[in-house]
N, C-alpha and C. Protein backbone atom coordinates (compact mmCIF):
# COMPACT_ATOMS: atom_id res chain seq x y z
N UNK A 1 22.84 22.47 -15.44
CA UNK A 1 21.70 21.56 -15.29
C UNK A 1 20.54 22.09 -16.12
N UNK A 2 20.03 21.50 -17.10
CA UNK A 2 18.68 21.74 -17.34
C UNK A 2 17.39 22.28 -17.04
N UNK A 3 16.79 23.00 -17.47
CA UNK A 3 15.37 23.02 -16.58
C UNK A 3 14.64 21.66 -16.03
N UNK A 4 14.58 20.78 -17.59
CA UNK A 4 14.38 20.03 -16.91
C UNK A 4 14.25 18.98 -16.08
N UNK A 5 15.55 19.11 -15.25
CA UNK A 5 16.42 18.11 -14.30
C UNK A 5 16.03 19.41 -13.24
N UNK A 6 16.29 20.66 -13.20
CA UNK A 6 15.85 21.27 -12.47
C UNK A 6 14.50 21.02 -11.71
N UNK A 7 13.85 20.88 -12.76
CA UNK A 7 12.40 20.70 -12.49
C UNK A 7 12.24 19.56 -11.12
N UNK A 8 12.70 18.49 -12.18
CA UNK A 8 12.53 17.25 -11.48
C UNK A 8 13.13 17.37 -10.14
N UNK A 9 14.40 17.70 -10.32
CA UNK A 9 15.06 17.85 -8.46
C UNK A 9 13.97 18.41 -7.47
N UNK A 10 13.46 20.06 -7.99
CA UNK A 10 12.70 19.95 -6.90
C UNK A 10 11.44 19.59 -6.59
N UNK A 11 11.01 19.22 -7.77
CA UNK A 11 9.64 18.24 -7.23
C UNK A 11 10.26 17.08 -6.52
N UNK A 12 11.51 16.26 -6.49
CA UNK A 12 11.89 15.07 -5.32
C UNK A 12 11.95 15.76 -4.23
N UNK A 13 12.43 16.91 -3.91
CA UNK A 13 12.68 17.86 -2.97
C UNK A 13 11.45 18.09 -2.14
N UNK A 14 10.57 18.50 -2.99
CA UNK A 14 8.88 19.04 -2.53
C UNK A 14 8.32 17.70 -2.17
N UNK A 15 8.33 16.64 -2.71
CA UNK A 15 7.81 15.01 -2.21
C UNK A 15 8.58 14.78 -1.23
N UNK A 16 9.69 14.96 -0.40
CA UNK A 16 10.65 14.28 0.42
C UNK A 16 9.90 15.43 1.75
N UNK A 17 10.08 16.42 1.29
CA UNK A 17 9.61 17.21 2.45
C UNK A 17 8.00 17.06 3.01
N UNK A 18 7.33 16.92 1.82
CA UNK A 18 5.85 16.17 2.36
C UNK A 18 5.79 15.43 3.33
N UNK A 19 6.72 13.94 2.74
CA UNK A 19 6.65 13.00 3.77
C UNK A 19 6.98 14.01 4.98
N UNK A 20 7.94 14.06 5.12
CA UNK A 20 8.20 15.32 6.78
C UNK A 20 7.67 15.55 7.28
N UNK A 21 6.90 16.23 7.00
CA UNK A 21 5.43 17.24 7.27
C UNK A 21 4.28 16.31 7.31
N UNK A 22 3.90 15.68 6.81
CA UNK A 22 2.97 14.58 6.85
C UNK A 22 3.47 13.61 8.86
N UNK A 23 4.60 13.28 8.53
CA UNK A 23 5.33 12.37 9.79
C UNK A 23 5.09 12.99 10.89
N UNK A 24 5.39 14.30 10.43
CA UNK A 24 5.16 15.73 12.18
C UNK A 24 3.75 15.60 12.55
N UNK A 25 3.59 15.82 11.43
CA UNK A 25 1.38 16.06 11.63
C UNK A 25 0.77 14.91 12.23
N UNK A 26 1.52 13.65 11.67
CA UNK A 26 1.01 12.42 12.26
C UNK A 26 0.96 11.95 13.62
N UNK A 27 2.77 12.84 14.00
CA UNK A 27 2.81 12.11 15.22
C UNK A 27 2.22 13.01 16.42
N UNK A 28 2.11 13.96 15.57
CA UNK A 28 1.37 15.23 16.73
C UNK A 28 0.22 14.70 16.70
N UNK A 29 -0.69 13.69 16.21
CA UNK A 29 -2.00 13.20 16.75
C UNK A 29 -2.33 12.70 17.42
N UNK A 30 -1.30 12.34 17.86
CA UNK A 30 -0.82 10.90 19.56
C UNK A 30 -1.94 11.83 19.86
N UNK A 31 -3.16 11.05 20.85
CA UNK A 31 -3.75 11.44 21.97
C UNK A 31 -5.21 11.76 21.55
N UNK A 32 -5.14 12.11 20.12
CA UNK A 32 -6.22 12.74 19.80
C UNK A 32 -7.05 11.55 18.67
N UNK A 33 -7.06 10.75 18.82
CA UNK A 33 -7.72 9.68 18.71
C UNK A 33 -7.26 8.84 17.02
N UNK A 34 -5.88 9.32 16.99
CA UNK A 34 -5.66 9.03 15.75
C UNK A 34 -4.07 7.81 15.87
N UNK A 35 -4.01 7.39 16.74
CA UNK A 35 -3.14 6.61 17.31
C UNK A 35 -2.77 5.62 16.29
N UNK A 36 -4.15 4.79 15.67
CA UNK A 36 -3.65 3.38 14.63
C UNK A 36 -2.94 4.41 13.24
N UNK A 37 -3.16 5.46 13.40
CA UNK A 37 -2.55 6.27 11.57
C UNK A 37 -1.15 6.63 11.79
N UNK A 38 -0.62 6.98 13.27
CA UNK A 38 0.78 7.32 13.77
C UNK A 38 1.88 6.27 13.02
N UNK A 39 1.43 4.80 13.40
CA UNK A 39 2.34 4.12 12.80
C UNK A 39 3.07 3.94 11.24
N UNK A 40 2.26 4.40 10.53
CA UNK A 40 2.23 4.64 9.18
C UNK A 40 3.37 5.79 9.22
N UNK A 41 3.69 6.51 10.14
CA UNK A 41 4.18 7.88 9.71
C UNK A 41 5.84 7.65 9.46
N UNK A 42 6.52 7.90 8.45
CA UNK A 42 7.75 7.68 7.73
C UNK A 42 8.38 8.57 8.95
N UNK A 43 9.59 8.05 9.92
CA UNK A 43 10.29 9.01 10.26
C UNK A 43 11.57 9.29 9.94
N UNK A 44 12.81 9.91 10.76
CA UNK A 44 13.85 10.71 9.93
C UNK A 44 14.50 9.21 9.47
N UNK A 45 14.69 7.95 10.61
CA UNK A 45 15.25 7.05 10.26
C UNK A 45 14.58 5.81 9.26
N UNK A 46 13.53 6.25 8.85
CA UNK A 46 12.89 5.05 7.60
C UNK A 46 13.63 5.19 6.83
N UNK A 47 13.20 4.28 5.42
CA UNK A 47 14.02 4.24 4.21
C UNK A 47 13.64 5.45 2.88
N UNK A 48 14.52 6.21 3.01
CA UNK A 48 13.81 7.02 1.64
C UNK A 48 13.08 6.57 0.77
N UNK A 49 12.10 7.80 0.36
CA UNK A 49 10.99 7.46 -0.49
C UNK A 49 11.32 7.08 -1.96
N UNK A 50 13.04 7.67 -2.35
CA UNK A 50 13.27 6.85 -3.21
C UNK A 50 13.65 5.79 -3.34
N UNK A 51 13.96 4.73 -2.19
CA UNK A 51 14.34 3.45 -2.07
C UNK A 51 13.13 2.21 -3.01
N UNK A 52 14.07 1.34 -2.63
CA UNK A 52 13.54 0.24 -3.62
C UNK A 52 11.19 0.28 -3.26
N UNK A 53 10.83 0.08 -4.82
CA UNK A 53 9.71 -0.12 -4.89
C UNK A 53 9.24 -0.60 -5.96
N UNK A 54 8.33 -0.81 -5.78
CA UNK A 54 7.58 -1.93 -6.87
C UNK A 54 6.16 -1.53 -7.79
N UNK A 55 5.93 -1.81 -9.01
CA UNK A 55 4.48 -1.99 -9.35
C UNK A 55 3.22 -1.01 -8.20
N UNK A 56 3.54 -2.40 -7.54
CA UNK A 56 2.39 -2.46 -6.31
C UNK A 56 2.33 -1.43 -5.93
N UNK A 57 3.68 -1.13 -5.26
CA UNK A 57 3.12 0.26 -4.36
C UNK A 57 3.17 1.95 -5.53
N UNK A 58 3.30 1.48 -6.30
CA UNK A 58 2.84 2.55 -7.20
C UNK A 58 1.43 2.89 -7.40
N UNK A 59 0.93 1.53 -7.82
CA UNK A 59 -0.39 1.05 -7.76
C UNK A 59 -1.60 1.80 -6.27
N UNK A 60 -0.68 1.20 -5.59
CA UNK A 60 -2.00 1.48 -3.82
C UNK A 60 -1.75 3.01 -3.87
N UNK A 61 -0.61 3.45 -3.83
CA UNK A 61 -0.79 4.75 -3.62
C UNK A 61 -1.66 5.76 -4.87
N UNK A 62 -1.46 5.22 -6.25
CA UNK A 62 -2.13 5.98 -7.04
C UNK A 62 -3.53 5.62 -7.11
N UNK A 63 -3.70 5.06 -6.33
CA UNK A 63 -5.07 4.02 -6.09
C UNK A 63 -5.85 4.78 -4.78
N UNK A 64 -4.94 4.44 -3.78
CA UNK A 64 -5.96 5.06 -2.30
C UNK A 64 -6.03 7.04 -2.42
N UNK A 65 -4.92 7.78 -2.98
CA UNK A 65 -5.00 8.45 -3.07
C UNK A 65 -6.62 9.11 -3.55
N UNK A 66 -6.98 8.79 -4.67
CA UNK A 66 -8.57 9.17 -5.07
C UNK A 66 -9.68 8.46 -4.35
N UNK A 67 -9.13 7.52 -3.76
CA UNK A 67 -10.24 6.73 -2.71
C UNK A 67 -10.32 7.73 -1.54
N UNK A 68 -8.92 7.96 -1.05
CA UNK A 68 -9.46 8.55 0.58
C UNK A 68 -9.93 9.99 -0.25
N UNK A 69 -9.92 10.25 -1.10
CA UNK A 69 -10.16 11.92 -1.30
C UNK A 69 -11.80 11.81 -1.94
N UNK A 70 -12.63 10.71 -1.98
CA UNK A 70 -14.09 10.49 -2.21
C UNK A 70 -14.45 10.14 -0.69
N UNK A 71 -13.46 9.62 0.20
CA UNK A 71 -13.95 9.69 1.47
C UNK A 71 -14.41 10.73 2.29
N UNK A 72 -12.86 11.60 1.84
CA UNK A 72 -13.03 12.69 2.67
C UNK A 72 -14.25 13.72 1.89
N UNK A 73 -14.85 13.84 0.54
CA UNK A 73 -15.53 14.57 0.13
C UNK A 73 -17.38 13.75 0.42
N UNK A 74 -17.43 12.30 1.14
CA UNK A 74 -18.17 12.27 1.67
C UNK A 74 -18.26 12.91 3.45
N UNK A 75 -17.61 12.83 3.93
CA UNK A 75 -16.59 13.19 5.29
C UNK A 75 -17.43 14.63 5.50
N UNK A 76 -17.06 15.86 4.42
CA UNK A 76 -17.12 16.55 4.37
C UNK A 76 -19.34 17.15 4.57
N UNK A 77 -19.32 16.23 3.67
CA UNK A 77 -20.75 16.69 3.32
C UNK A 77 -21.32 16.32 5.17
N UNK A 78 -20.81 15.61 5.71
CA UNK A 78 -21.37 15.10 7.13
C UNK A 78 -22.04 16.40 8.30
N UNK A 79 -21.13 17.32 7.92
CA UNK A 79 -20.64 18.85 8.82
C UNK A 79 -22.09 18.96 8.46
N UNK A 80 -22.36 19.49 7.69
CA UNK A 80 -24.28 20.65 7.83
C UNK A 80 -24.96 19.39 7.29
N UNK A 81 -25.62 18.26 6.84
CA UNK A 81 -26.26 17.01 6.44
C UNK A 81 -26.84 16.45 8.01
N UNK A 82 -25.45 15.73 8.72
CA UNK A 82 -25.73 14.57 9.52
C UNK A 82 -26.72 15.28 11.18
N UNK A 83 -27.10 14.28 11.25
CA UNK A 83 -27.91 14.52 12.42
C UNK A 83 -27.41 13.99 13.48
N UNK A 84 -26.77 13.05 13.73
CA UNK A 84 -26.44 12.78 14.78
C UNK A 84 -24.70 12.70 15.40
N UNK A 85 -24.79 13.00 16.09
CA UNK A 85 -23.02 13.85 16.66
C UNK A 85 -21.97 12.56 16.61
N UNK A 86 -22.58 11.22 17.00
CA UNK A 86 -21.50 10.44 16.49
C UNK A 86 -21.29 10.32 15.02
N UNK A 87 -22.33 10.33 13.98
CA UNK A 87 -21.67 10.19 12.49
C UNK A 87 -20.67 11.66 12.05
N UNK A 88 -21.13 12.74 13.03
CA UNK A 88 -20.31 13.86 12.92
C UNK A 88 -18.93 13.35 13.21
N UNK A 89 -18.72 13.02 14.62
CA UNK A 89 -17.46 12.94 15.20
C UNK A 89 -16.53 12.00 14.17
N UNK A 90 -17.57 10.71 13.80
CA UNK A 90 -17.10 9.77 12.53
C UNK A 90 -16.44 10.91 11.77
N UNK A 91 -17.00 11.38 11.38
CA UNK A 91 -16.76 11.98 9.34
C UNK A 91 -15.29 12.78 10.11
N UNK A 92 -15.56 13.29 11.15
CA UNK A 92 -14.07 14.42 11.44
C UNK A 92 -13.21 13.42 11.63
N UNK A 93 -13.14 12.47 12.33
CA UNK A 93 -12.10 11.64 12.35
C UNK A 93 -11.78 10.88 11.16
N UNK A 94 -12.39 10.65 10.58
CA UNK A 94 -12.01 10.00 8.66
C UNK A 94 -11.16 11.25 8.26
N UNK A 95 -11.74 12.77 8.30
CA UNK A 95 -10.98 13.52 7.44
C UNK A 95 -9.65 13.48 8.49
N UNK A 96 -9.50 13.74 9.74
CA UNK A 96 -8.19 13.79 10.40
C UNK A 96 -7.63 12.71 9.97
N UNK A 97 -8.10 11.74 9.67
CA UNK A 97 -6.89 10.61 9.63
C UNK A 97 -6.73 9.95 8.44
N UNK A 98 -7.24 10.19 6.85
CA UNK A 98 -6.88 9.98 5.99
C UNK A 98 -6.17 11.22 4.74
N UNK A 99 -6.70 12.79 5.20
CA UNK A 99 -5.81 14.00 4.33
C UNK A 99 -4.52 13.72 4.38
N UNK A 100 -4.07 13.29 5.95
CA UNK A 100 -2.32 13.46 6.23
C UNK A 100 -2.11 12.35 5.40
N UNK A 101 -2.54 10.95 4.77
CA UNK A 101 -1.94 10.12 3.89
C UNK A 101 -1.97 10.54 2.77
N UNK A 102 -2.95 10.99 2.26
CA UNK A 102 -2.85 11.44 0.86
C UNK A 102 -1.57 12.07 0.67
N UNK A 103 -1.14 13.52 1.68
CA UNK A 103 0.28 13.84 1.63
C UNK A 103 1.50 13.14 1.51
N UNK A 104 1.21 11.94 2.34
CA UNK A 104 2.20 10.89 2.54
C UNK A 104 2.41 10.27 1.04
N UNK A 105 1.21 9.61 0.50
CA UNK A 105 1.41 8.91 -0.30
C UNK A 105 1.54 9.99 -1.68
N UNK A 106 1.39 11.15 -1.94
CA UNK A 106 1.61 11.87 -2.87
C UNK A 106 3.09 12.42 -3.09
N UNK A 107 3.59 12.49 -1.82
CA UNK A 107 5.08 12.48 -1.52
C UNK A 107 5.45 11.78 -1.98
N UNK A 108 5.57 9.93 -2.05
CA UNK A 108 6.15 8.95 -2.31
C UNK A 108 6.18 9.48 -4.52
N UNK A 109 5.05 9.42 -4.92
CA UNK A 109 5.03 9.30 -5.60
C UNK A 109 5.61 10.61 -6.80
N UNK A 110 5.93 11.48 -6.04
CA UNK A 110 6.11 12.39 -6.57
C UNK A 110 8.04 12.29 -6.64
N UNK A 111 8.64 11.77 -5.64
CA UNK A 111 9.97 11.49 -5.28
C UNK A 111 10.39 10.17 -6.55
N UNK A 112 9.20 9.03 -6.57
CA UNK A 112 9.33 8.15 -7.22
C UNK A 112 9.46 8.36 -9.34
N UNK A 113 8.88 10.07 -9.08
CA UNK A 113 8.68 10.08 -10.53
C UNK A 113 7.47 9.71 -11.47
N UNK A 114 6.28 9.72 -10.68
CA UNK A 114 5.04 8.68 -11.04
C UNK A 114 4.19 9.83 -10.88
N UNK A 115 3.04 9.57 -11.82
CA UNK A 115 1.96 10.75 -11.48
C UNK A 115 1.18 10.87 -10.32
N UNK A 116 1.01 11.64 -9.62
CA UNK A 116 -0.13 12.36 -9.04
C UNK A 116 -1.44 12.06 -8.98
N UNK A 117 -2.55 11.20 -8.61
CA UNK A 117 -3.89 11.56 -9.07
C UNK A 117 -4.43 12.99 -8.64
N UNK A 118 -5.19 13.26 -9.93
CA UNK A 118 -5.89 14.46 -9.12
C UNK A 118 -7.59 14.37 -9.19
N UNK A 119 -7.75 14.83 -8.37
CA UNK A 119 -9.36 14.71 -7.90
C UNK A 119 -9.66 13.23 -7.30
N UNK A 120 -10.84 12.67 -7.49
CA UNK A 120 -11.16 11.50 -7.16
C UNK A 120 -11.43 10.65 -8.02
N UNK A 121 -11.51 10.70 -9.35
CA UNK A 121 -12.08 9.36 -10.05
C UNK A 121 -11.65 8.46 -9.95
N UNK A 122 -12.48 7.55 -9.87
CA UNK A 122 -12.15 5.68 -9.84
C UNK A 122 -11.38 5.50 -10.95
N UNK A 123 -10.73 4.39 -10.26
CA UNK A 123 -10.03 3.55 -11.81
C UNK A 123 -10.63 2.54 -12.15
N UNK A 124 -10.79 2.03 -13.18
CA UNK A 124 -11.55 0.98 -13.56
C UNK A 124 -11.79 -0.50 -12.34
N UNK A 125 -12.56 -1.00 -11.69
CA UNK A 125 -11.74 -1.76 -10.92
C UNK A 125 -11.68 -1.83 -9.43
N UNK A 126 -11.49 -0.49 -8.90
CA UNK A 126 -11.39 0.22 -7.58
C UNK A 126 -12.45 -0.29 -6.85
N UNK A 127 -11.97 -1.10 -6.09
CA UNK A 127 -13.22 -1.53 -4.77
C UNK A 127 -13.47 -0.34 -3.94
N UNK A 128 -14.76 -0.08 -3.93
CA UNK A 128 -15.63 0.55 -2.66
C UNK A 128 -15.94 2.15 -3.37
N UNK A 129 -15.45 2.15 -4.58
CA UNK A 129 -15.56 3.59 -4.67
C UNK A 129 -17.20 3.91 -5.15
N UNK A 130 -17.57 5.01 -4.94
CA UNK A 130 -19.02 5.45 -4.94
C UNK A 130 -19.48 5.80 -6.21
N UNK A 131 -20.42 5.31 -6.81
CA UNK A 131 -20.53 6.13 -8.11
C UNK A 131 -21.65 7.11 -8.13
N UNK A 132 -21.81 7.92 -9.30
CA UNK A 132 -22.05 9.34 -9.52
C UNK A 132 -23.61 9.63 -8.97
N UNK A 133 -24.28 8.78 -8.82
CA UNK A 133 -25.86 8.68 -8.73
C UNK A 133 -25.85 8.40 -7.10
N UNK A 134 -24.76 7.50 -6.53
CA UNK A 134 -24.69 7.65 -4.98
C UNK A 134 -24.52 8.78 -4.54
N UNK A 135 -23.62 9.34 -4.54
CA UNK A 135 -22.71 10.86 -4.61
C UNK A 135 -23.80 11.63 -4.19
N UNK A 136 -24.79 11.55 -5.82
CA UNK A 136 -25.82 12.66 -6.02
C UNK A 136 -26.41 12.58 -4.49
N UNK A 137 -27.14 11.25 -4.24
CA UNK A 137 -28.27 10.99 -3.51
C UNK A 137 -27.74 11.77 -2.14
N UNK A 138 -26.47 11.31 -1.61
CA UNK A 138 -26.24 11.49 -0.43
C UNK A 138 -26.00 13.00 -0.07
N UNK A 139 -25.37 13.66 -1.53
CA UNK A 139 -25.51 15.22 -1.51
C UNK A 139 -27.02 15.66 -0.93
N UNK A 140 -28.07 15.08 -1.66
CA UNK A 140 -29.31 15.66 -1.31
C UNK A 140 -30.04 15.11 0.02
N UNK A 141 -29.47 14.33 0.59
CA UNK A 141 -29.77 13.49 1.94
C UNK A 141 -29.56 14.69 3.18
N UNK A 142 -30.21 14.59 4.28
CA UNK A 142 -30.04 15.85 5.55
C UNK A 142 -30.63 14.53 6.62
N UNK A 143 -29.89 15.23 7.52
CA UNK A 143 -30.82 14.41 8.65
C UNK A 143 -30.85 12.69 8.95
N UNK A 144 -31.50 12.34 9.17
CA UNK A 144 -31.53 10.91 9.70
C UNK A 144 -31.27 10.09 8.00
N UNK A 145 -31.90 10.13 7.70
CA UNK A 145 -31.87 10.07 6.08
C UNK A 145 -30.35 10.04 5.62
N UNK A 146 -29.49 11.20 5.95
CA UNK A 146 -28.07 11.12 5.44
C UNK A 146 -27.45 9.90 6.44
N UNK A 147 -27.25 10.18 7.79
CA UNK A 147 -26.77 9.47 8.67
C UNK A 147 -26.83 7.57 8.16
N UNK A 148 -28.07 7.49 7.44
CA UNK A 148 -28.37 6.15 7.12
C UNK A 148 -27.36 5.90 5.84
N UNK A 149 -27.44 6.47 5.07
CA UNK A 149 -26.94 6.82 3.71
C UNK A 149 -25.54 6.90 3.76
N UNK A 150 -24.78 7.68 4.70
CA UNK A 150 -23.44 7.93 4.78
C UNK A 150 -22.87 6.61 5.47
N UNK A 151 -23.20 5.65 6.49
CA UNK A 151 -23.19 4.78 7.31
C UNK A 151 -23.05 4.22 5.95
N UNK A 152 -23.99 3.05 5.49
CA UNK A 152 -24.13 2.38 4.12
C UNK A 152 -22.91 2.34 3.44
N UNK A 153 -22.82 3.09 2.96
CA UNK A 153 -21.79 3.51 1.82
C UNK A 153 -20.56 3.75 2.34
N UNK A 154 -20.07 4.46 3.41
CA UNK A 154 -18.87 4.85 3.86
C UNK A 154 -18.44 3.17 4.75
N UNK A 155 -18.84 2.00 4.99
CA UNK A 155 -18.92 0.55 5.18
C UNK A 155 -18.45 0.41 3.76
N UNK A 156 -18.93 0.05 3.17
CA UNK A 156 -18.79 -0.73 1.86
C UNK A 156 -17.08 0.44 1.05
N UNK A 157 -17.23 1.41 1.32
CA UNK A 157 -16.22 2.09 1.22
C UNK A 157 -14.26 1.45 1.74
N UNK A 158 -14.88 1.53 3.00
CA UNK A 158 -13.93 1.19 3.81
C UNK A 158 -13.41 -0.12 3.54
N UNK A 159 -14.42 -1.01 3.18
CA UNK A 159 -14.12 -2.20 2.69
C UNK A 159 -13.38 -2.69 1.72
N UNK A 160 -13.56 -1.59 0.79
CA UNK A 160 -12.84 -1.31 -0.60
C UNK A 160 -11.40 -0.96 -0.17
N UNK A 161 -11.35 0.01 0.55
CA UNK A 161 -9.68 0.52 0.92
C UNK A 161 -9.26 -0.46 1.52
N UNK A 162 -9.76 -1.38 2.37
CA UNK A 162 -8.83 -2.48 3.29
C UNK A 162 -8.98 -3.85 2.33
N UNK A 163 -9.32 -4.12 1.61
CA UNK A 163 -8.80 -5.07 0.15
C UNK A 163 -7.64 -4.13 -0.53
N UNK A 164 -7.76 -2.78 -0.81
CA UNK A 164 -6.32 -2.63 -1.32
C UNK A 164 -5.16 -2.58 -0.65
N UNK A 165 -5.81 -2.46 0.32
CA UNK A 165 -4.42 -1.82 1.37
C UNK A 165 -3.98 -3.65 1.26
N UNK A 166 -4.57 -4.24 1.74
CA UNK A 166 -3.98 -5.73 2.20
C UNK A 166 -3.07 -6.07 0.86
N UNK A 167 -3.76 -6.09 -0.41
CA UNK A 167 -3.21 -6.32 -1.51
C UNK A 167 -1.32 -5.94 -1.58
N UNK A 168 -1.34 -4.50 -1.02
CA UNK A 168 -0.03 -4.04 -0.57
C UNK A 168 0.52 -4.58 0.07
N UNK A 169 0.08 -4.98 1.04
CA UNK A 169 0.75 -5.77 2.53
C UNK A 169 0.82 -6.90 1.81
N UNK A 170 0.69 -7.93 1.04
CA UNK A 170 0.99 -9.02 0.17
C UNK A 170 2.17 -8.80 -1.34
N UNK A 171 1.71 -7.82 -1.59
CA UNK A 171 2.99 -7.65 -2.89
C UNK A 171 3.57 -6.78 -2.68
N UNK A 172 3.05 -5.62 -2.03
CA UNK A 172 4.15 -4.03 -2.44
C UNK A 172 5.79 -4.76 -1.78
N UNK A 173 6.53 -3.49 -1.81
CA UNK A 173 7.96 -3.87 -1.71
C UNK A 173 8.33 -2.60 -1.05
N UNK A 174 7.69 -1.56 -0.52
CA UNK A 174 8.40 -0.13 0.03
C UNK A 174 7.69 -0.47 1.40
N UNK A 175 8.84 -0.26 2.35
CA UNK A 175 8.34 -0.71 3.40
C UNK A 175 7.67 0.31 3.78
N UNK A 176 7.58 1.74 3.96
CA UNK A 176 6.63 2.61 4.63
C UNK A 176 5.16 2.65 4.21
N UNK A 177 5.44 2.23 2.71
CA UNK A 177 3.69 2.04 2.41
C UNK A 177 3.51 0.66 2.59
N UNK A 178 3.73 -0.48 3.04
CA UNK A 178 3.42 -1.82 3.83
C UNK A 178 2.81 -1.16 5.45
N UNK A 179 3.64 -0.54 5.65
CA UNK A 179 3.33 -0.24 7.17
C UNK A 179 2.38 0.98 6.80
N UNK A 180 1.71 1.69 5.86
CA UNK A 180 1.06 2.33 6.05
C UNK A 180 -0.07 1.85 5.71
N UNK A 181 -0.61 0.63 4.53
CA UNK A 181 -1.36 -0.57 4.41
C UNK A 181 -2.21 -0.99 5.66
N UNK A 182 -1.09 -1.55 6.76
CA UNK A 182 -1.25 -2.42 7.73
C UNK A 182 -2.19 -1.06 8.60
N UNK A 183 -1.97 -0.04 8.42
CA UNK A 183 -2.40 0.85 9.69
C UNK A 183 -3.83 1.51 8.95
N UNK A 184 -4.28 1.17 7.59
CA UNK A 184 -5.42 1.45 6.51
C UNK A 184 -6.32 0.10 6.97
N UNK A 185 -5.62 -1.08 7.14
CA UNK A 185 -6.44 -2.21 7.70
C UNK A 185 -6.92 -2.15 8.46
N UNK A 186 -5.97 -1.85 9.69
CA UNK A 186 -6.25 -1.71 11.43
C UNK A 186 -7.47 -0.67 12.02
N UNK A 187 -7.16 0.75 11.07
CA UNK A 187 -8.26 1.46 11.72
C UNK A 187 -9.15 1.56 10.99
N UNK A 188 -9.56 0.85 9.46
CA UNK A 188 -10.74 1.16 8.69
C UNK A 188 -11.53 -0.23 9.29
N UNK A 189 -10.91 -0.95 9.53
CA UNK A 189 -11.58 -2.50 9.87
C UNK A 189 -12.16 -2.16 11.16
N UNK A 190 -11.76 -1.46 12.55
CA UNK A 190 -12.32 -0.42 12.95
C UNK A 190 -13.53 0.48 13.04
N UNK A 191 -13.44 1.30 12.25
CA UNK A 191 -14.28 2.23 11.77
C UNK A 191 -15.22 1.24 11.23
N UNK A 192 -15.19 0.10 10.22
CA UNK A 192 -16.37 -0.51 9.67
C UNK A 192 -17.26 -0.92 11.33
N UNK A 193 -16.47 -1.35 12.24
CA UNK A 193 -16.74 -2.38 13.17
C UNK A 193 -17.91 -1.50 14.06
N UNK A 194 -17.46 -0.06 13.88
CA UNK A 194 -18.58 1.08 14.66
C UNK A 194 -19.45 1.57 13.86
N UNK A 195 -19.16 1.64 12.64
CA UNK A 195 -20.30 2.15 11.38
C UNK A 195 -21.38 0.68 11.53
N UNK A 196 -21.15 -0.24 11.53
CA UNK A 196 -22.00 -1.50 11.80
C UNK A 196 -22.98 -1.28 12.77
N UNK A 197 -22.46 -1.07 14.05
CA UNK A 197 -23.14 -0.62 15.15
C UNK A 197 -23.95 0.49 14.84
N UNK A 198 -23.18 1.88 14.55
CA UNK A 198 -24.35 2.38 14.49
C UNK A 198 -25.92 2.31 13.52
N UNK A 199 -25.27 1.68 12.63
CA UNK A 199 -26.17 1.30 11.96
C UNK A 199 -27.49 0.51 12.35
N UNK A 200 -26.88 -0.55 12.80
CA UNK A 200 -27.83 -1.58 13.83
C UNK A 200 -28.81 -0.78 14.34
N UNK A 201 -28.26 0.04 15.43
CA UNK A 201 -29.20 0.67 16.16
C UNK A 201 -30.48 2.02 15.21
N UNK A 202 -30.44 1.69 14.18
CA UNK A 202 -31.21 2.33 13.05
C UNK A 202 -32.27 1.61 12.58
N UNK A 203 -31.77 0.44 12.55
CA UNK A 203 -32.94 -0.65 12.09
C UNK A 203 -33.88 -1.24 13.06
């Protein structure tokens, strides 16, 4: 065998086992408030990640992948910034429940033979994603000030991921990322529905 068939085997190898590990992690969240992301989780009896797929789901996954990873690097900034303990509890529950997809969906794509995104940049196009002057602002935001700022944007965010995700749930063709779509709808539509609220109570 070649190196590079070597190669390739075990990067399908290293993507197949992701999903795994991603599915364990998922379902070990039962309880802990991550219930709508469980369903998404590929288990031993789904259809391999190399099974039939399409465009599309090449697309959402090389797509949400840099989306949830501008989420989670807003997510992140929440910890020493936010002032108030529910946009905290928010931002921890965004990072608990969108890192384990990125695995998921980096798995798929890595099994599929398709690149990787790395980091976060938008693709031309990409609903909800933040650009460089938002980023800045909210970096320099603390306090009530961020809480307003992160609310804002992490809405209009979410909004962006549940137009792609649906887009999937209409064309893709791999059923675990349909069902992982449907569960990007369910709890970001969600999350917008309490980011609203808290917001409200700001104005």
């Amino acid at each position: 065998m070649s190196n590079i068939s070597s190669t390739r085997t075990l990067a399908r190898r290293a993507g197949l086992a992701a999903v795994a590990v991603t599915a364990a992690a998922l379902l070990a969240a039962c309880g802990s408030g991550q219930e709508e992301r469980v369903a998404a989780a590929p288990s031993a009896s789904a259809a391999p990640a190399e099974a039939a797929h399409n465009a599309q789901d090449v697309a959402f996954a090389q797509g949400m992948i840099p989306h949830h990873r501008q989420a989670l690097r807003m997510a992140e900034l929440a910890a020493g910034r936010a002032s108030s303990a529910q946009v905290q509890d928010l931002a921890s529950r965004i990072r608990a429940g969108q890192d384990p997809e990125i695995t998921t969906m980096s798995g798929w794509l890595t099994v599929w033979g398709e690149d990787v995104p790395q980091g976060a940049s938008a693709m031309p196009g990409m609903p909800g994603m933040m650009g460089g002057q938002d980023m800045a602002k909210l970096e320099k935001a603390s306090g009530e000030d961020f809480d307003t700022q992160f609310l804002s944007l992490m809405i209009e965010h979410h909004k962006g991921a549940v137009d792609m995700a649906r887009s999937e749930q209409d064309q893709g063709r791999y059923g675990p990322a349909k069902v992982l779509a449907g569960a990007v709808v369910s709890a970001q539509n969600a999350e917008i529905k309490e980011m609203t609220g808290l917001l409200g109570r700001r104005s």
